[in-house]
N, C-alpha and C. Protein backbone atom coordinates (compact mmCIF):
# COMPACT_ATOMS: atom_id res chain seq x y z
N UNK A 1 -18.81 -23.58 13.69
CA UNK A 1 -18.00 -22.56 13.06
C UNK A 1 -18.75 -21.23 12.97
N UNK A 2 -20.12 -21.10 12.63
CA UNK A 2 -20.61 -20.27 12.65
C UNK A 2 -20.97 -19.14 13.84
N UNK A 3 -21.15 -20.24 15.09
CA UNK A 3 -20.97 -19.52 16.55
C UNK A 3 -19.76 -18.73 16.71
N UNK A 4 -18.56 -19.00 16.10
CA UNK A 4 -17.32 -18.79 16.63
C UNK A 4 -17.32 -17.50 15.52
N UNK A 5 -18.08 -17.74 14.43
CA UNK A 5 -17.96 -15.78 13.57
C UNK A 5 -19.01 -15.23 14.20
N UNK A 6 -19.79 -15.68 14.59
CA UNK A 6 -21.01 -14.24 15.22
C UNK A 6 -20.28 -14.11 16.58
N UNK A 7 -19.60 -14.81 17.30
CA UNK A 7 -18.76 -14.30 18.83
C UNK A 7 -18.05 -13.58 18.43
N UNK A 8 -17.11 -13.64 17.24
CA UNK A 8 -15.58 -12.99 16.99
C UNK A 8 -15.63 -12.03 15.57
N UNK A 9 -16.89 -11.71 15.33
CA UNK A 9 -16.98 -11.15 14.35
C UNK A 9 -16.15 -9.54 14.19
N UNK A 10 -15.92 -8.95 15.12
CA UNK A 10 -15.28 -8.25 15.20
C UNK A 10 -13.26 -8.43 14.91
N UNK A 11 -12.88 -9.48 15.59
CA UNK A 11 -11.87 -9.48 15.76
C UNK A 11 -11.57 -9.88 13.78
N UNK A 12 -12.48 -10.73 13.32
CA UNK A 12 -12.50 -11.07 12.05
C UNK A 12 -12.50 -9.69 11.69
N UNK A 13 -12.99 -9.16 11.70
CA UNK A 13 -12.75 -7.25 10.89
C UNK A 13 -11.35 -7.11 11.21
N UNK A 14 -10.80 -6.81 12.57
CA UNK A 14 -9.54 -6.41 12.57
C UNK A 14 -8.43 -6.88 11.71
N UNK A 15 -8.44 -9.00 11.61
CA UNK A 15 -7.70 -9.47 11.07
C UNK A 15 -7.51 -8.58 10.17
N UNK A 16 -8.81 -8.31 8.83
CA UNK A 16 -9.37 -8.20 7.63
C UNK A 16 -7.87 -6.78 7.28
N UNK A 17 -8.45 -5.36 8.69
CA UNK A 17 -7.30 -4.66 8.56
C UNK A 17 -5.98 -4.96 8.50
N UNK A 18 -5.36 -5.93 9.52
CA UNK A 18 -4.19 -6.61 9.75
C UNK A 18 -3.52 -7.06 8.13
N UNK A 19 -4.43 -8.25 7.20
CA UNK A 19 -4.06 -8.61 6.23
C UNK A 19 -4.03 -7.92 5.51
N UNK A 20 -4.90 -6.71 5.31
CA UNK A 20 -4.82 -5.62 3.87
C UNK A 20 -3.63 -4.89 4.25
N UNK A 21 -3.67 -4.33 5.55
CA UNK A 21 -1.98 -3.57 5.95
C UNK A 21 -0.87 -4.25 5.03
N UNK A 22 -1.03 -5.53 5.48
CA UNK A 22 0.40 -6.35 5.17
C UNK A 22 0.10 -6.48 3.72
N UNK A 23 -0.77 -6.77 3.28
CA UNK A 23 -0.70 -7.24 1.62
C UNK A 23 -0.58 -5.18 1.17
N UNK A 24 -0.70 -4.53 1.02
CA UNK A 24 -0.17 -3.09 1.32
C UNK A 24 1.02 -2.96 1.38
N UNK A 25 1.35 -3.37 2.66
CA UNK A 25 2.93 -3.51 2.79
C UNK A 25 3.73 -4.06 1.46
N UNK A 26 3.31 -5.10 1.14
CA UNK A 26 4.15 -6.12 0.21
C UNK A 26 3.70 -5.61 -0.78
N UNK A 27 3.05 -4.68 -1.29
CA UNK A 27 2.91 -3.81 -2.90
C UNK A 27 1.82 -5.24 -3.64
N UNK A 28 1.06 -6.00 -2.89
CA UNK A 28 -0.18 -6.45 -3.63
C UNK A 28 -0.94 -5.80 -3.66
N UNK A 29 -1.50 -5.09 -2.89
CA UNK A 29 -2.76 -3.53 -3.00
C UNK A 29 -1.89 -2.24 -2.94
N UNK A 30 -2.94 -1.67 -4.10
CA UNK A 30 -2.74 -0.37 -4.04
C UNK A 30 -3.41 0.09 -2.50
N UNK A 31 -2.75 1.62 -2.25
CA UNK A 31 -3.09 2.49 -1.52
C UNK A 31 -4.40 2.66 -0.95
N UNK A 32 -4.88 2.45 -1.97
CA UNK A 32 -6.67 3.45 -1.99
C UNK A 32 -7.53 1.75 -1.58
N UNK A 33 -7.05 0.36 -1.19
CA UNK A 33 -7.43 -0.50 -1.42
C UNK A 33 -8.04 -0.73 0.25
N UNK A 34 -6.63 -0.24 0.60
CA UNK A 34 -6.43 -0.24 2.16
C UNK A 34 -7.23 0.74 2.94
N UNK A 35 -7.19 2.11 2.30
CA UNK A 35 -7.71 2.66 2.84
C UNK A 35 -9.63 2.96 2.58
N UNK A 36 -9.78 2.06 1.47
CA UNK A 36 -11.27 1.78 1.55
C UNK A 36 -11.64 1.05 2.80
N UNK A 37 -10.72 -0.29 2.62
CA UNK A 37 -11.30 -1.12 3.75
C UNK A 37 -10.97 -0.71 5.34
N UNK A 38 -9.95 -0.24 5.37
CA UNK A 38 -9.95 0.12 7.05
C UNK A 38 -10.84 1.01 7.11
N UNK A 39 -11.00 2.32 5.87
CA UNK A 39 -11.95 3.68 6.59
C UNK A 39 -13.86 2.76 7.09
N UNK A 40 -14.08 1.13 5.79
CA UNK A 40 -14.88 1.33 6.31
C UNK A 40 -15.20 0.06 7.64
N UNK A 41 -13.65 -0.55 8.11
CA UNK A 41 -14.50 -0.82 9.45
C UNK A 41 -14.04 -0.13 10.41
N UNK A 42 -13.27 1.02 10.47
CA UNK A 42 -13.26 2.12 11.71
C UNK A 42 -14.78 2.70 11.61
N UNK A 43 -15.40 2.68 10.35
CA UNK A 43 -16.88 3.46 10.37
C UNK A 43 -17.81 2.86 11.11
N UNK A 44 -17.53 1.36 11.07
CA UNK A 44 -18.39 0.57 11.80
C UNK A 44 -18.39 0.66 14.03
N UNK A 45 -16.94 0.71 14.02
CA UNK A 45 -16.78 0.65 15.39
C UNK A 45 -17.17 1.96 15.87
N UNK A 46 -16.76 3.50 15.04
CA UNK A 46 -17.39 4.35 15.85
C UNK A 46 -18.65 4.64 15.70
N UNK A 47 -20.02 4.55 14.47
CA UNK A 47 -21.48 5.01 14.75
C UNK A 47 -21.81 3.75 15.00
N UNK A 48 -21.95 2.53 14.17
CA UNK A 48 -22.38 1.57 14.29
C UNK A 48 -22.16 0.78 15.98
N UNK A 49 -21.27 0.43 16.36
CA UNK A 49 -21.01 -0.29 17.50
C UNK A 49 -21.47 0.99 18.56
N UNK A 50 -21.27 2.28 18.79
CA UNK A 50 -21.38 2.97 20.14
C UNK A 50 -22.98 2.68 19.75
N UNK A 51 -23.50 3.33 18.69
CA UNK A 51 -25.13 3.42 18.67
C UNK A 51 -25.52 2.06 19.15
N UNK A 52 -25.42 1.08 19.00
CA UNK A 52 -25.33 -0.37 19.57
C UNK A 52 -25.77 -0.81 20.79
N UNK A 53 -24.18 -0.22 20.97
CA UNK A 53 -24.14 -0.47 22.43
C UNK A 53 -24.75 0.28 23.36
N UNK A 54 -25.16 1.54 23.22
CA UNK A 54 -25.93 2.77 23.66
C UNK A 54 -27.24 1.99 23.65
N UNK A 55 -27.71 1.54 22.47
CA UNK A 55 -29.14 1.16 22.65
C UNK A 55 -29.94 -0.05 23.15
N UNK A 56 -28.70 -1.01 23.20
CA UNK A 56 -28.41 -2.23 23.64
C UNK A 56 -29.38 -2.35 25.37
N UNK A 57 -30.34 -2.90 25.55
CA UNK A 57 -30.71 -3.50 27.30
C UNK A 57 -29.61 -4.22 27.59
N UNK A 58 -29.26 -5.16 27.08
CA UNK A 58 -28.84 -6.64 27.27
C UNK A 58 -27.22 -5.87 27.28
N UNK A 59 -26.34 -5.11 27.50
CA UNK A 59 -25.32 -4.67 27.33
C UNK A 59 -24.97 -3.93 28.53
N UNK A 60 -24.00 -4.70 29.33
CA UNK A 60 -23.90 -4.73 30.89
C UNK A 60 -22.68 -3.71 31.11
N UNK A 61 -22.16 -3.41 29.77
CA UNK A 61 -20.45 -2.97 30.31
C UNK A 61 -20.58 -1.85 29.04
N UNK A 62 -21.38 -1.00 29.18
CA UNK A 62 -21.87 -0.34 27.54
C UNK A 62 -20.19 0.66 27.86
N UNK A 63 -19.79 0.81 29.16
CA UNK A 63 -18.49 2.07 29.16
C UNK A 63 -17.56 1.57 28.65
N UNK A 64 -17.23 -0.06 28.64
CA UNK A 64 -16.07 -0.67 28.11
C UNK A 64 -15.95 -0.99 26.59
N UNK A 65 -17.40 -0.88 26.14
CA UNK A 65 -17.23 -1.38 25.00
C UNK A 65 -17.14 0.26 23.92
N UNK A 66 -17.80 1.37 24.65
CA UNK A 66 -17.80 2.93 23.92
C UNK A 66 -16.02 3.38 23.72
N UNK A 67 -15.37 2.72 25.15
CA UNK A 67 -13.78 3.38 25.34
C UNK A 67 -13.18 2.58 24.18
N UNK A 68 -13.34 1.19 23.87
CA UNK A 68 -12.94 0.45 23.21
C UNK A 68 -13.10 0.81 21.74
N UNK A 69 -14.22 1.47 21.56
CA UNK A 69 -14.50 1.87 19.96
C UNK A 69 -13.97 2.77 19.59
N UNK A 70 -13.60 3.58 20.82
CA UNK A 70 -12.81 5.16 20.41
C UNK A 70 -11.48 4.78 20.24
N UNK A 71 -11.03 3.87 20.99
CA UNK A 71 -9.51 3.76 20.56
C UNK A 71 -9.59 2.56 19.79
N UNK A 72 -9.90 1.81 19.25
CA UNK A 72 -9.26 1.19 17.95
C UNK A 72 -10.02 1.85 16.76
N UNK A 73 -10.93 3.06 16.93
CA UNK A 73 -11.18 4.19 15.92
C UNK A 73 -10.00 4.47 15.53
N UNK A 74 -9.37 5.33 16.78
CA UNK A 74 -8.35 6.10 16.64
C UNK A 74 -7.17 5.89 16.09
N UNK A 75 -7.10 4.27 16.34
CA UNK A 75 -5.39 3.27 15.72
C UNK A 75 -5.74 3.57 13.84
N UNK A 76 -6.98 2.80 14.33
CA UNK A 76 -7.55 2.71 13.02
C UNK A 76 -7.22 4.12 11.55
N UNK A 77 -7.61 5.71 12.39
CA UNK A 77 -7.63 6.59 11.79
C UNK A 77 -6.19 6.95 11.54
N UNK A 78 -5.27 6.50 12.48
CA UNK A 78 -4.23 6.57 12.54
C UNK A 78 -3.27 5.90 11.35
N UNK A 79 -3.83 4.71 11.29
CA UNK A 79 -3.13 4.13 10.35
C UNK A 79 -3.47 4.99 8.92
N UNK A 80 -4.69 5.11 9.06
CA UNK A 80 -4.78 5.92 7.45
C UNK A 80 -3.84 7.08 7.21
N UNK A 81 -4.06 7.71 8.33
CA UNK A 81 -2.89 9.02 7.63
C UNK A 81 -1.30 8.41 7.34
N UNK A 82 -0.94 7.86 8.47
CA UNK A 82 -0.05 6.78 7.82
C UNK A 82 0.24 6.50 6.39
N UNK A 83 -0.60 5.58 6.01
CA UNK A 83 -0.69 4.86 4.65
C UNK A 83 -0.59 6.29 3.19
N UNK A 84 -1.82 7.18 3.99
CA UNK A 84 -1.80 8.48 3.24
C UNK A 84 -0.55 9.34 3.07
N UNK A 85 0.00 9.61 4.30
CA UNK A 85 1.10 10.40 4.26
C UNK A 85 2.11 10.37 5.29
N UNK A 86 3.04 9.07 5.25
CA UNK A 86 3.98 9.17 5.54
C UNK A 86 4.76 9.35 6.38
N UNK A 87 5.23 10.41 5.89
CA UNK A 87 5.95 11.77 6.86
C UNK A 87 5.45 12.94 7.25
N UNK A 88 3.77 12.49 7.77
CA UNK A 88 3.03 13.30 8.53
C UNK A 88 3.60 13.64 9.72
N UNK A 89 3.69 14.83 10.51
CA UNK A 89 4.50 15.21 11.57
C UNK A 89 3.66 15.01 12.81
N UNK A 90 4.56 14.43 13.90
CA UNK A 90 4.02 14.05 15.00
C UNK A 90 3.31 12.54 15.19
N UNK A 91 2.95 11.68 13.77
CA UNK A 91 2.58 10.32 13.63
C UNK A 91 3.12 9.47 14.85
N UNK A 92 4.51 9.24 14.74
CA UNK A 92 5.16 8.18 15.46
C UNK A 92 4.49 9.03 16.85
N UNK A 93 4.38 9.82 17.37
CA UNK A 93 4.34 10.66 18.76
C UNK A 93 3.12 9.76 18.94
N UNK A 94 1.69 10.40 18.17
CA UNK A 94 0.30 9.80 18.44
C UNK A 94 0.21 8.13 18.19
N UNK A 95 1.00 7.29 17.48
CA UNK A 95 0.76 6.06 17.60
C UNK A 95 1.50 5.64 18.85
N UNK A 96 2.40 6.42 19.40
CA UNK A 96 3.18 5.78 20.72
C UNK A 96 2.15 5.84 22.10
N UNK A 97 1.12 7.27 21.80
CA UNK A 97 0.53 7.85 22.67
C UNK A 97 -0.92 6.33 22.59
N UNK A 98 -0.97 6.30 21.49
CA UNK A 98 -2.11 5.24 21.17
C UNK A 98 -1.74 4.12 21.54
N UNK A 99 -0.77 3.61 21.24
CA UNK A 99 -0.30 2.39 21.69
C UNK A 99 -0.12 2.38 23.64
N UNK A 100 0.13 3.47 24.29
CA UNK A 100 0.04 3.29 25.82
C UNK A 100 -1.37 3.29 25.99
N UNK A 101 -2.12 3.97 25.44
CA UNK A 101 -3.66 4.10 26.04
C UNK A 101 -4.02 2.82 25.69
N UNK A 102 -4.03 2.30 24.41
CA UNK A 102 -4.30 0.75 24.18
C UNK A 102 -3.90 -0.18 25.34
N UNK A 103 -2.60 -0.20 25.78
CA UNK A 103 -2.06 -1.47 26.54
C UNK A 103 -2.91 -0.92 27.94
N UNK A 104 -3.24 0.25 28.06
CA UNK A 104 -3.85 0.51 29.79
C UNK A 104 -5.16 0.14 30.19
N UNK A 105 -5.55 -0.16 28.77
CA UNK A 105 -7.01 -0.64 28.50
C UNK A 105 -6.88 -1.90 27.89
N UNK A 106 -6.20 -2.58 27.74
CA UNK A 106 -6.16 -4.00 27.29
C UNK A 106 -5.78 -5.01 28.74
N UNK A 107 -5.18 -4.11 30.06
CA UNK A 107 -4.78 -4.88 30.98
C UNK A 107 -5.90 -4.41 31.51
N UNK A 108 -6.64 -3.45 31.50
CA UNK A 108 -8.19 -3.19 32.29
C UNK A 108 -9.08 -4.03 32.07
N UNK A 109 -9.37 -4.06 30.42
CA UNK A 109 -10.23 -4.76 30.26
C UNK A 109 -10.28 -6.61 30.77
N UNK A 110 -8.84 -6.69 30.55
CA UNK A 110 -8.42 -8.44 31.05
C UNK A 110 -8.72 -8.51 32.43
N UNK A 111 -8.86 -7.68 33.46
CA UNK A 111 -9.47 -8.09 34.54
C UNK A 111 -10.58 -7.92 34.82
N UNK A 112 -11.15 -6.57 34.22
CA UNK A 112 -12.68 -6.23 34.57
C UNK A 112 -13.45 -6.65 33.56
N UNK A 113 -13.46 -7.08 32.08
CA UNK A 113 -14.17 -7.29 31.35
C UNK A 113 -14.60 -8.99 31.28
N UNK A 114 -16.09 -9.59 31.33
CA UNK A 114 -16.52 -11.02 31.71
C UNK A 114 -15.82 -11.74 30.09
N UNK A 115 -16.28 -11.09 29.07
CA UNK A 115 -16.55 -11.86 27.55
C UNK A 115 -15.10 -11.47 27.39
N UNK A 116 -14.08 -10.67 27.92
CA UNK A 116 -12.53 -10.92 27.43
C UNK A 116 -12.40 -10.55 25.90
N UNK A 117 -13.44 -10.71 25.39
CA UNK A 117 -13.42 -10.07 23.52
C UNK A 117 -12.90 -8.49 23.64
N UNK A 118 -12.73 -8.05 24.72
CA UNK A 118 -11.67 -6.55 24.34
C UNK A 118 -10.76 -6.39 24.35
N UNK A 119 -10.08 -7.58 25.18
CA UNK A 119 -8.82 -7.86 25.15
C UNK A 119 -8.32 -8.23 24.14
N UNK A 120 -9.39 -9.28 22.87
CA UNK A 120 -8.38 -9.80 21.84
C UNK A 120 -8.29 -8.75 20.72
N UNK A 121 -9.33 -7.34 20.59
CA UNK A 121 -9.60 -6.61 20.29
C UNK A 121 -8.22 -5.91 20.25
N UNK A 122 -8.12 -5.45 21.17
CA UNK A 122 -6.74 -4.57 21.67
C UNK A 122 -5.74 -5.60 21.65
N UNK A 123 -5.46 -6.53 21.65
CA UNK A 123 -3.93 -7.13 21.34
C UNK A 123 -3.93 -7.16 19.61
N UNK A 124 -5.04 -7.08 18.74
CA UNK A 124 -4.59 -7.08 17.23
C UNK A 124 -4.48 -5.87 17.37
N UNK A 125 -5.10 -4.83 17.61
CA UNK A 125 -4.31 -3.74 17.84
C UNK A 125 -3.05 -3.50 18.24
N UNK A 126 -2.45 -4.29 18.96
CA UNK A 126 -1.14 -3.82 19.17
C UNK A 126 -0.26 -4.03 18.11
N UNK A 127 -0.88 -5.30 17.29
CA UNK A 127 0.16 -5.92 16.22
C UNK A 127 0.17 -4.62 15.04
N UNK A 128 -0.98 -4.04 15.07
CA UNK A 128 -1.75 -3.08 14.16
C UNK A 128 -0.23 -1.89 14.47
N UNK A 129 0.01 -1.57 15.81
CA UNK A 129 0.56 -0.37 16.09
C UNK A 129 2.21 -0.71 16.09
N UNK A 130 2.69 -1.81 15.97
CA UNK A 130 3.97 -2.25 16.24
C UNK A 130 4.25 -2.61 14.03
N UNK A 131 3.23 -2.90 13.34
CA UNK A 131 3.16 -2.83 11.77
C UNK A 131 3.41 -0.89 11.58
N UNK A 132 2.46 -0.37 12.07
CA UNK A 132 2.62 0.85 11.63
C UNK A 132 3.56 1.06 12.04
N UNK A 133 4.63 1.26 13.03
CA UNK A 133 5.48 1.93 13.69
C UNK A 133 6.91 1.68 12.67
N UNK A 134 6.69 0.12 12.47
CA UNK A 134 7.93 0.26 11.64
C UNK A 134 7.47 0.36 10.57
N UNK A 135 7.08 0.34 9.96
CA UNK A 135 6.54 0.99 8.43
C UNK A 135 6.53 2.70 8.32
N UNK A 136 6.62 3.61 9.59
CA UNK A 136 6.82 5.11 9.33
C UNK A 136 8.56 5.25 9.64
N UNK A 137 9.01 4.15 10.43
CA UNK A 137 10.07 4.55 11.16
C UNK A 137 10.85 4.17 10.07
């Protein structure tokens, strides 16, 4: 069990966003609950993971895993203004725009990437962007 959280430890963060969204959604957390915890694992994927992977020898695909941090940053940052505000203008535009760059890089990564962990990366992301979408819409 323990192999399977240090392999997927990441995707375990995403869930983490996934469930606070929804418990959010359903008025069990306040506002500020959600946006503690997503601001701080988007913090993690953009200094923490690029510096990482940047400094990483042993890190064979350092371009797939930098593109990957910028865009589930970006879902990520996305959702906050979301949660923050609403009827921020242009939202639905940039999560639609996010959601194509996601899927163009989730079918990239499924063929070119060996460990496939970006793929499962980017499919909770999608669930991430198909929650937000109807929650602004």
């Amino acid at each position: 069990m323990t192999t399977v959280i240090k392999k997927y430890y990441e995707a375990f963060m995403l869930l983490v966003v996934l469930i606070a969204f929804l418990l959010f959604r359903k008025e069990v957390f306040e506002p500020y609950v959600y946006l503690i915890a997503a601001a701080a694992i988007a913090l993690y994927f953009v200094p923490v993971r690029l510096v990482a992977a940047i400094a990483s020898i042993d890190t064979k695909q350092t371009g797939v895993q930098v593109t990957s941090s910028f865009i589930i940053a970006g879902i990520i940052a996305a959702s906050l203004v979301a949660v923050s505000d609403k009827n921020f203008p242009g939202l639905s535009t940039i999560l639609y725009g996010l959601a194509i760059v996601n899927i163009f890089f989730m079918i990239y990564s499924f063929f070119k990437d060996q460990e496939r962990k970006a793929f499962l990366l980017h499919f909770i992301m999608i669930i991430l962007i198909s929650w937000l979408l109807n929650f602004i819409g």
